[in-house]
Protein backbone atom coordinates (compact mmCIF):
# COMPACT_ATOMS: atom_id res chain seq x y z
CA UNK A 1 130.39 171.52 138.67
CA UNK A 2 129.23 169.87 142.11
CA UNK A 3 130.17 166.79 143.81
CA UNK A 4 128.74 163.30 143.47
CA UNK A 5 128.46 161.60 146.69
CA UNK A 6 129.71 158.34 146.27
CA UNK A 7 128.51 155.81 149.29
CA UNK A 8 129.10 152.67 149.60
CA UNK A 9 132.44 149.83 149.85
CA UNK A 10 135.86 149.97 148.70
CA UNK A 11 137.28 146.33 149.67
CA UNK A 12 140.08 144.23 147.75
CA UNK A 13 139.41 141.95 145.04
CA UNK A 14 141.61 138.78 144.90
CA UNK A 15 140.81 137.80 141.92
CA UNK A 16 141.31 134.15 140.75
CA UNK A 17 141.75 132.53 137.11
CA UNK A 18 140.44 129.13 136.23
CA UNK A 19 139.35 127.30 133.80
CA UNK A 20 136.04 125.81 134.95
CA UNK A 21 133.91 126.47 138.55
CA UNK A 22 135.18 123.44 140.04
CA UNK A 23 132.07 121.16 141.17
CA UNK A 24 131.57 119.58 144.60
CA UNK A 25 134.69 117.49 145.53
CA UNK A 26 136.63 118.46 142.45
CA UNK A 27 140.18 119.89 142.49
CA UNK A 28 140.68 122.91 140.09
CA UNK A 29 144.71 124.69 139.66
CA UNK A 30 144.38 128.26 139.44
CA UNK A 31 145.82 129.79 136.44
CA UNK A 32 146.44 133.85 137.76
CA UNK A 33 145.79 135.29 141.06
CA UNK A 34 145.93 139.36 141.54
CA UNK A 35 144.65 141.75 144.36
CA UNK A 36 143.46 145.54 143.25
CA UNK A 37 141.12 147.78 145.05
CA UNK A 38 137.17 146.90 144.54
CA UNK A 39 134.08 147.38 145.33
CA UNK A 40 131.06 148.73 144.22
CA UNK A 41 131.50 152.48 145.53
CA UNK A 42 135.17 152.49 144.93
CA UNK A 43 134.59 150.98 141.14
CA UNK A 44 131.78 153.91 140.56
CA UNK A 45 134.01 156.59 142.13
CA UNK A 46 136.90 155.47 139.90
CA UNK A 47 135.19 156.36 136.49
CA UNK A 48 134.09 159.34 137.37
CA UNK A 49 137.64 159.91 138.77
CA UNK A 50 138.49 159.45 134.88
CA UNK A 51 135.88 161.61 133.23
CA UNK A 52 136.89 164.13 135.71
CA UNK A 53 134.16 165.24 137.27
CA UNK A 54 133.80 166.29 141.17
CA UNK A 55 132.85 163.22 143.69
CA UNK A 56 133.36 162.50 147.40
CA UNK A 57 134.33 158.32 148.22
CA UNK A 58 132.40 158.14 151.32
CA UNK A 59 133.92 154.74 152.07
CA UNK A 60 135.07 153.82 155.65
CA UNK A 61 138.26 151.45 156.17
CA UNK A 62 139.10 148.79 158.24
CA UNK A 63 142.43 147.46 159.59
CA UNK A 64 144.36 144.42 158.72
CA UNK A 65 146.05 143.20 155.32
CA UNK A 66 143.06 144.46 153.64
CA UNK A 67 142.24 147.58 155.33
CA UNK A 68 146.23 148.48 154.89
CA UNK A 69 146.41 147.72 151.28
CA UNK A 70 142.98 149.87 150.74
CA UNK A 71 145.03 152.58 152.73
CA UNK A 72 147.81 152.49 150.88
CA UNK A 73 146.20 152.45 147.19
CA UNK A 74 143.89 154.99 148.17
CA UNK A 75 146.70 157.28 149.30
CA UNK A 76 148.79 156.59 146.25
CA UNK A 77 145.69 157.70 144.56
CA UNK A 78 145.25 161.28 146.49
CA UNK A 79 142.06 159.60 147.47
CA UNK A 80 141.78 160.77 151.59
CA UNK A 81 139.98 157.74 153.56
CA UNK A 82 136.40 159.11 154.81
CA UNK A 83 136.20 157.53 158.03
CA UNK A 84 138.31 155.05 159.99
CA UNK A 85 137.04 152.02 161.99
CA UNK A 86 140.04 150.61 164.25
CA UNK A 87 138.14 147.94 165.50
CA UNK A 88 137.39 145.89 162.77
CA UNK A 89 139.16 144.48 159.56
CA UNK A 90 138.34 145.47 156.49
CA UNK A 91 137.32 142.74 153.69
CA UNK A 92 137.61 141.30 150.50
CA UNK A 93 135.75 139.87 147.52
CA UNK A 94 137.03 136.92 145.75
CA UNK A 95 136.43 137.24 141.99
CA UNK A 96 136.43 133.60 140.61
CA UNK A 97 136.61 134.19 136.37
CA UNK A 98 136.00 131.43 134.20
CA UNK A 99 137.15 130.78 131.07
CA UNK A 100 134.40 132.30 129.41
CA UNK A 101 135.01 135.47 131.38
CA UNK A 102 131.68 134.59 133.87
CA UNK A 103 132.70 135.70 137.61
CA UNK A 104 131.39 134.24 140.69
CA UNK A 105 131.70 136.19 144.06
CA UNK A 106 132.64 135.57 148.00
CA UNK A 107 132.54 138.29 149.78
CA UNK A 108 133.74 139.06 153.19
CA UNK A 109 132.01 142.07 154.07
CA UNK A 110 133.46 143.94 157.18
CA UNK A 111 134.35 147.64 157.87
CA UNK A 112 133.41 148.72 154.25
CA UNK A 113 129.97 147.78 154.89
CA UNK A 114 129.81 150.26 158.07
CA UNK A 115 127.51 152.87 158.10
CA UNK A 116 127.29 155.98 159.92
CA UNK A 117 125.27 159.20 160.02
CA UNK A 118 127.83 160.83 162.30
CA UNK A 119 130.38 160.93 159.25
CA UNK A 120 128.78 163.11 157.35
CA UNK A 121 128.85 166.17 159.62
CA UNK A 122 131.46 168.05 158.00
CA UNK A 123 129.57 167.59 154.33
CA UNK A 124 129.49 170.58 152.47
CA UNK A 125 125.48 169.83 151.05
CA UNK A 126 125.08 172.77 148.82
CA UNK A 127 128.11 171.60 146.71
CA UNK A 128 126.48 168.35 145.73
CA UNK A 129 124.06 167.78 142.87
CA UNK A 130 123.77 163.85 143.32
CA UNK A 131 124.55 160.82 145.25
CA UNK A 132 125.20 157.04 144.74
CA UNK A 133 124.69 154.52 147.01
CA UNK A 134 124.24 150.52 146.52
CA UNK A 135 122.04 147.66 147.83
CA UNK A 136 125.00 145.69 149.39
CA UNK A 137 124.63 148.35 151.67
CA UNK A 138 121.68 148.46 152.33
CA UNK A 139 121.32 144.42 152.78
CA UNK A 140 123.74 144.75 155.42
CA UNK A 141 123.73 145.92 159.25
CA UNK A 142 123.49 148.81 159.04
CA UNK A 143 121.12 149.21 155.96
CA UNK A 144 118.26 150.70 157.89
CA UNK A 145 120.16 153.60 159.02
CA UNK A 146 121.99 154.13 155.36
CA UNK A 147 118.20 154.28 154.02
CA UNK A 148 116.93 156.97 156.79
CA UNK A 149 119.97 158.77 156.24
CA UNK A 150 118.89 158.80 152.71
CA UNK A 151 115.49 159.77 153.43
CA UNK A 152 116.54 162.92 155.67
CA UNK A 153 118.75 163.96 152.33
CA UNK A 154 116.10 164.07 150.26
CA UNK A 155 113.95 166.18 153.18
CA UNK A 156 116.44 168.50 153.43
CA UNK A 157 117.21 169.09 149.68
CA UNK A 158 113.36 169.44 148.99
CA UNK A 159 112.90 171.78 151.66
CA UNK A 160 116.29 173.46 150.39
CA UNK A 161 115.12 173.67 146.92
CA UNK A 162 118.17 172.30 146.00
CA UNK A 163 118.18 170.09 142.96
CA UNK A 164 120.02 166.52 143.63
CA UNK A 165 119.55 162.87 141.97
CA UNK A 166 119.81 160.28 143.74
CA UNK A 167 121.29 157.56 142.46
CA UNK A 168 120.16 153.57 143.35
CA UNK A 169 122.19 149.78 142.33
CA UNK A 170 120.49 147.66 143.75
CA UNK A 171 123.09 145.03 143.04
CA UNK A 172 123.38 140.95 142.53
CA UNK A 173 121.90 139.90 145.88
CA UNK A 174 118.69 142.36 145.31
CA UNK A 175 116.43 139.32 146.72
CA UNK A 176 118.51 139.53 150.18
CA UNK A 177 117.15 143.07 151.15
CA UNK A 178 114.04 143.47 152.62
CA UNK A 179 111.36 144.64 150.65
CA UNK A 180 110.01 147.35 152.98
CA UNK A 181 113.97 148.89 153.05
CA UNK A 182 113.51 148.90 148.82
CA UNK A 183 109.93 150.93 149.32
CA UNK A 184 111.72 153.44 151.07
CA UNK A 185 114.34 153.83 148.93
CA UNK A 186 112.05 154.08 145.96
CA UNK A 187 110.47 156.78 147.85
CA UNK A 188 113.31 159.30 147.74
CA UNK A 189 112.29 158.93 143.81
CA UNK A 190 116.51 157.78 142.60
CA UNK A 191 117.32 157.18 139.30
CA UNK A 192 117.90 152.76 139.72
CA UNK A 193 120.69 151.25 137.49
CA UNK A 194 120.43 147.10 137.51
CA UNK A 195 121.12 144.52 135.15
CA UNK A 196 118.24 142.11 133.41
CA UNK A 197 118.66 139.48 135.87
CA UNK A 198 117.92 141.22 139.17
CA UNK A 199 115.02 143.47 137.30
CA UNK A 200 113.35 140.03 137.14
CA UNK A 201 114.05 139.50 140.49
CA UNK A 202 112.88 142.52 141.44
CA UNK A 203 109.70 142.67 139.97
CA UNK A 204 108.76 138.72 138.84
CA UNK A 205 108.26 139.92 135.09
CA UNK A 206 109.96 138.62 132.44
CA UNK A 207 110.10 141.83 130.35
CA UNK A 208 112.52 144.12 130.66
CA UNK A 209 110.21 146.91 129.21
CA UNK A 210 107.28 146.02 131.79
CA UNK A 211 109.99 145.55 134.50
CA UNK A 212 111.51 149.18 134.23
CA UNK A 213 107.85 150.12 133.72
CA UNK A 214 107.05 149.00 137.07
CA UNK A 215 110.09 150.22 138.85
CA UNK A 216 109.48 153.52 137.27
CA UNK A 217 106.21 153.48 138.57
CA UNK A 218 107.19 153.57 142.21
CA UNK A 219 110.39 155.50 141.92
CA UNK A 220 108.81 158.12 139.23
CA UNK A 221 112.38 158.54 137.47
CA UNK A 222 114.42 156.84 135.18
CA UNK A 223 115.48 153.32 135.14
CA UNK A 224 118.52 152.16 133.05
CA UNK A 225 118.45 147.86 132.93
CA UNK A 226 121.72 146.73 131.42
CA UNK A 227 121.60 143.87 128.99
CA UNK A 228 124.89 142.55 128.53
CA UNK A 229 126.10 142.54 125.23
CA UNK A 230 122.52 143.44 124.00
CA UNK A 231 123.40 146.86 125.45
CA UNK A 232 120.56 148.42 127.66
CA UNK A 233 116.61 149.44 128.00
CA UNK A 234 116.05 153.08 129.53
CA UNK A 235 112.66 154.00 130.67
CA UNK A 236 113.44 157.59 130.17
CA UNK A 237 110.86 159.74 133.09
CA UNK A 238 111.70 163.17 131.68
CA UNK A 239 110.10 161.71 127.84
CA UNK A 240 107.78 159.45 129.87
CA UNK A 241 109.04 156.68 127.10
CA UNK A 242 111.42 153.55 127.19
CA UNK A 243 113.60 152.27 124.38
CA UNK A 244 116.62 149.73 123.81
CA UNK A 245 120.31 151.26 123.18
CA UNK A 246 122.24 148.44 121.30
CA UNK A 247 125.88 147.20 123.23
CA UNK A 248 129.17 147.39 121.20
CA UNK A 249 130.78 143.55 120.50
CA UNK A 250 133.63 142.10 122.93
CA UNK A 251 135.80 139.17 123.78
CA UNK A 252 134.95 138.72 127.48
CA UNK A 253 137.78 138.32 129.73
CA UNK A 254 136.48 139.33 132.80
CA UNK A 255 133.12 141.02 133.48
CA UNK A 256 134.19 142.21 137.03
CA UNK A 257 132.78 145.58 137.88
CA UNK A 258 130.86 146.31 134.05
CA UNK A 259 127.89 146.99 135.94
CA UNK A 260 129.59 149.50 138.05
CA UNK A 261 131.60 151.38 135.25
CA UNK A 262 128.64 151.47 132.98
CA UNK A 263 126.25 153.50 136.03
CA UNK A 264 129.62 155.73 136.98
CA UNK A 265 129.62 156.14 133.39
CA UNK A 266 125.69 157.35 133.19
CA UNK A 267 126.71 159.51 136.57
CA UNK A 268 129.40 161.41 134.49
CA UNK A 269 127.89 162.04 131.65
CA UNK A 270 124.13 163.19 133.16
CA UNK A 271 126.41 165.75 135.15
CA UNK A 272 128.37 166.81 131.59
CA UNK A 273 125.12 167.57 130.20
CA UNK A 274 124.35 164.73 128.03
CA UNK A 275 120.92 163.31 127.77
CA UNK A 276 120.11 159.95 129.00
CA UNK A 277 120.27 158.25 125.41
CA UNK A 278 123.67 160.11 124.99
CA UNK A 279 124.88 158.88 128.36
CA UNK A 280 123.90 155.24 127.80
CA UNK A 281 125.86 155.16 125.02
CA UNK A 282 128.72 156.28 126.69
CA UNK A 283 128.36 153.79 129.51
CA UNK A 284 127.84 150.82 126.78
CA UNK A 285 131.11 151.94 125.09
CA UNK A 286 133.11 151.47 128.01
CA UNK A 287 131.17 148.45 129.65
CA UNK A 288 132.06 146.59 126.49
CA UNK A 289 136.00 147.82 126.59
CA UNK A 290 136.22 147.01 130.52
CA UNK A 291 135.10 143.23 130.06
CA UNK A 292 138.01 142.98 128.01
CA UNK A 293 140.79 143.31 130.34
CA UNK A 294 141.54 141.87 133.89
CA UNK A 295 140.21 143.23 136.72
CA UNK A 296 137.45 145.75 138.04
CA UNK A 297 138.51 148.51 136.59
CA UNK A 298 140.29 149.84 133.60
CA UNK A 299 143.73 151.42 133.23
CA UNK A 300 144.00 155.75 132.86
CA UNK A 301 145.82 154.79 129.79
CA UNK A 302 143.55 152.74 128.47
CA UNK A 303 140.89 155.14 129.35
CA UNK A 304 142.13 157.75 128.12
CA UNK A 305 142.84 156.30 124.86
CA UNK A 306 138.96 155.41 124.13
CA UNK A 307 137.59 158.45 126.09
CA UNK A 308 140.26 161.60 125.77
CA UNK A 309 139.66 163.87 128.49
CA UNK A 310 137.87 166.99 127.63
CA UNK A 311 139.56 170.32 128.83
């Protein structure tokens, strides 16, 4: 099997407990504070980790507390760091959970956001099938150069005749990147994994079936728009047809990184050979078992007791 190219952050989550988002002036007590490797390419990279199948975390690190304890977890891992940047820290997200398992973020983005075309030099292109990168990313500094490196990929594969899939989450703050960056991504034709709300943003429909209609439109593949508990629509390109897969029922603890687990999730099991409907499925399954627990992602032993690992 080939490699999945994962691109994107790994930062730390400090994740905070309370019971209610304090308003303006108010004075909340927090009731659990924890710090555990995050971020959106790092969460992806982790489940397919678990399903065991091939990837590449192309994630640079920063220095200080956070670009140390990165290090370290990554290491303790066997994960090798992609690309060092000495002169800058590395940051964090702060992962405020509510009672009712809602999180609100702050990030401090800093070397994970990085982006370099330089890194990828030593890249080994005919062992990888697909690749996964984020709009964080592509908000960010050095978005414009992430996106053209993106571009030149899917040149050179074409002109290869090497089959890849590209792989697009456009993420929470979809409204912050500018629309003429999203057009260009949409032209390297990537499969795009988002949840209801930013479809909406996205496109200023309502419906989820006309919204992954219209992305589908301009990126002429699939479109998976997760749904919370609901479960998900797929506008399925290779039937030319969309339809609803229904969730599985949960307690919510903590919703931190569902999104991410349930598109690592569709990743692994496209690559295993299961069909979209199939891999939704999957990805619903564990979406629903990871807002359950604390934290972005969930244990090996708790993974491998829902998922057993295929030999």
């Amino acid at each position: 099997m080939k490699h999945t190219l994962v691109v994107g952050s790994t930062c730390v989550d400090v994740t905070l407990d309370i019971p209610h988002f304090p308003s303006p002036g108010e004075d909340e007590n927090i009731s659990r504070q924890f710090l555990s490797l995050g971020g959106c390419a790092y969460n992806v990279s982790d489940i397919l980790r678990k399903f065991r199948t091939p990837y590449l975390l192309c994630s640079p690190v920063g220095t200080g507390i956070y670009g140390k304890f990165v290090e370290t977890n990554l290491a303790a891992k066997n994960i090798p760091v992609f690309a060092h940047i000495p002169t800058e820290d590395n940051g964090c997200c702060y992962c405020i959970i509510d009672a009712t398992g809602n999180r609100t973020f702050l990030s401090r983005h800093g070397a994970e956001y990085k982006f370099r075309k330089e890194w990828f030099t030593t890249i080994k292109w005919d062992e990888i099938d697909s690749i996964y990168f984020c709009g964080l990313e592509v908000e960010d500094v050095n978005g414009e150069e992430l996106v053209s490196f993106m571009e030149d990929r899917r040149e050179f594969f074409d002109n290869k005749n090497l089959d890849v899939t590209f792989f697009f989450a456009p993420g929470p703050r979809i409204m912050k990147i500018d629309r003429s960056l999203i057009k260009r991504v949409f032209s390297i034709k990537p499969v795009v994994h988002l949840n209801e709300t930013e479809a909406a943003g996205l496109t200023g429909v309502g419906s989820t079936e006309e919204a992954a209609r219209m992305i589908h439109s301009e990126t002429c593949n699939s479109v998976i728009i997760t749904r919370s508990e609901k479960g998900a629509y797929c506008f399925d390109h290779t039937l030319l047809k969309g339809f609803r897969i229904d969730g599985y029922p949960a307690k919510v603890t903590d919703s931190t990184g569902a999104g991410d687990a349930h598109c690592g999730t569709v990743i692994a099991g496209l690559k295993q050979g299961f069909d979209l409907t199939d891999a939704v499925v999957r990805a619903n399954k564990l979406a629903s078992l990871l807002v359950t627990v604390h934290g972005s992602t969930l244990s090996d032993e708790s993974f491998n007791g829902y998922f057993p690992r295929r030999e």
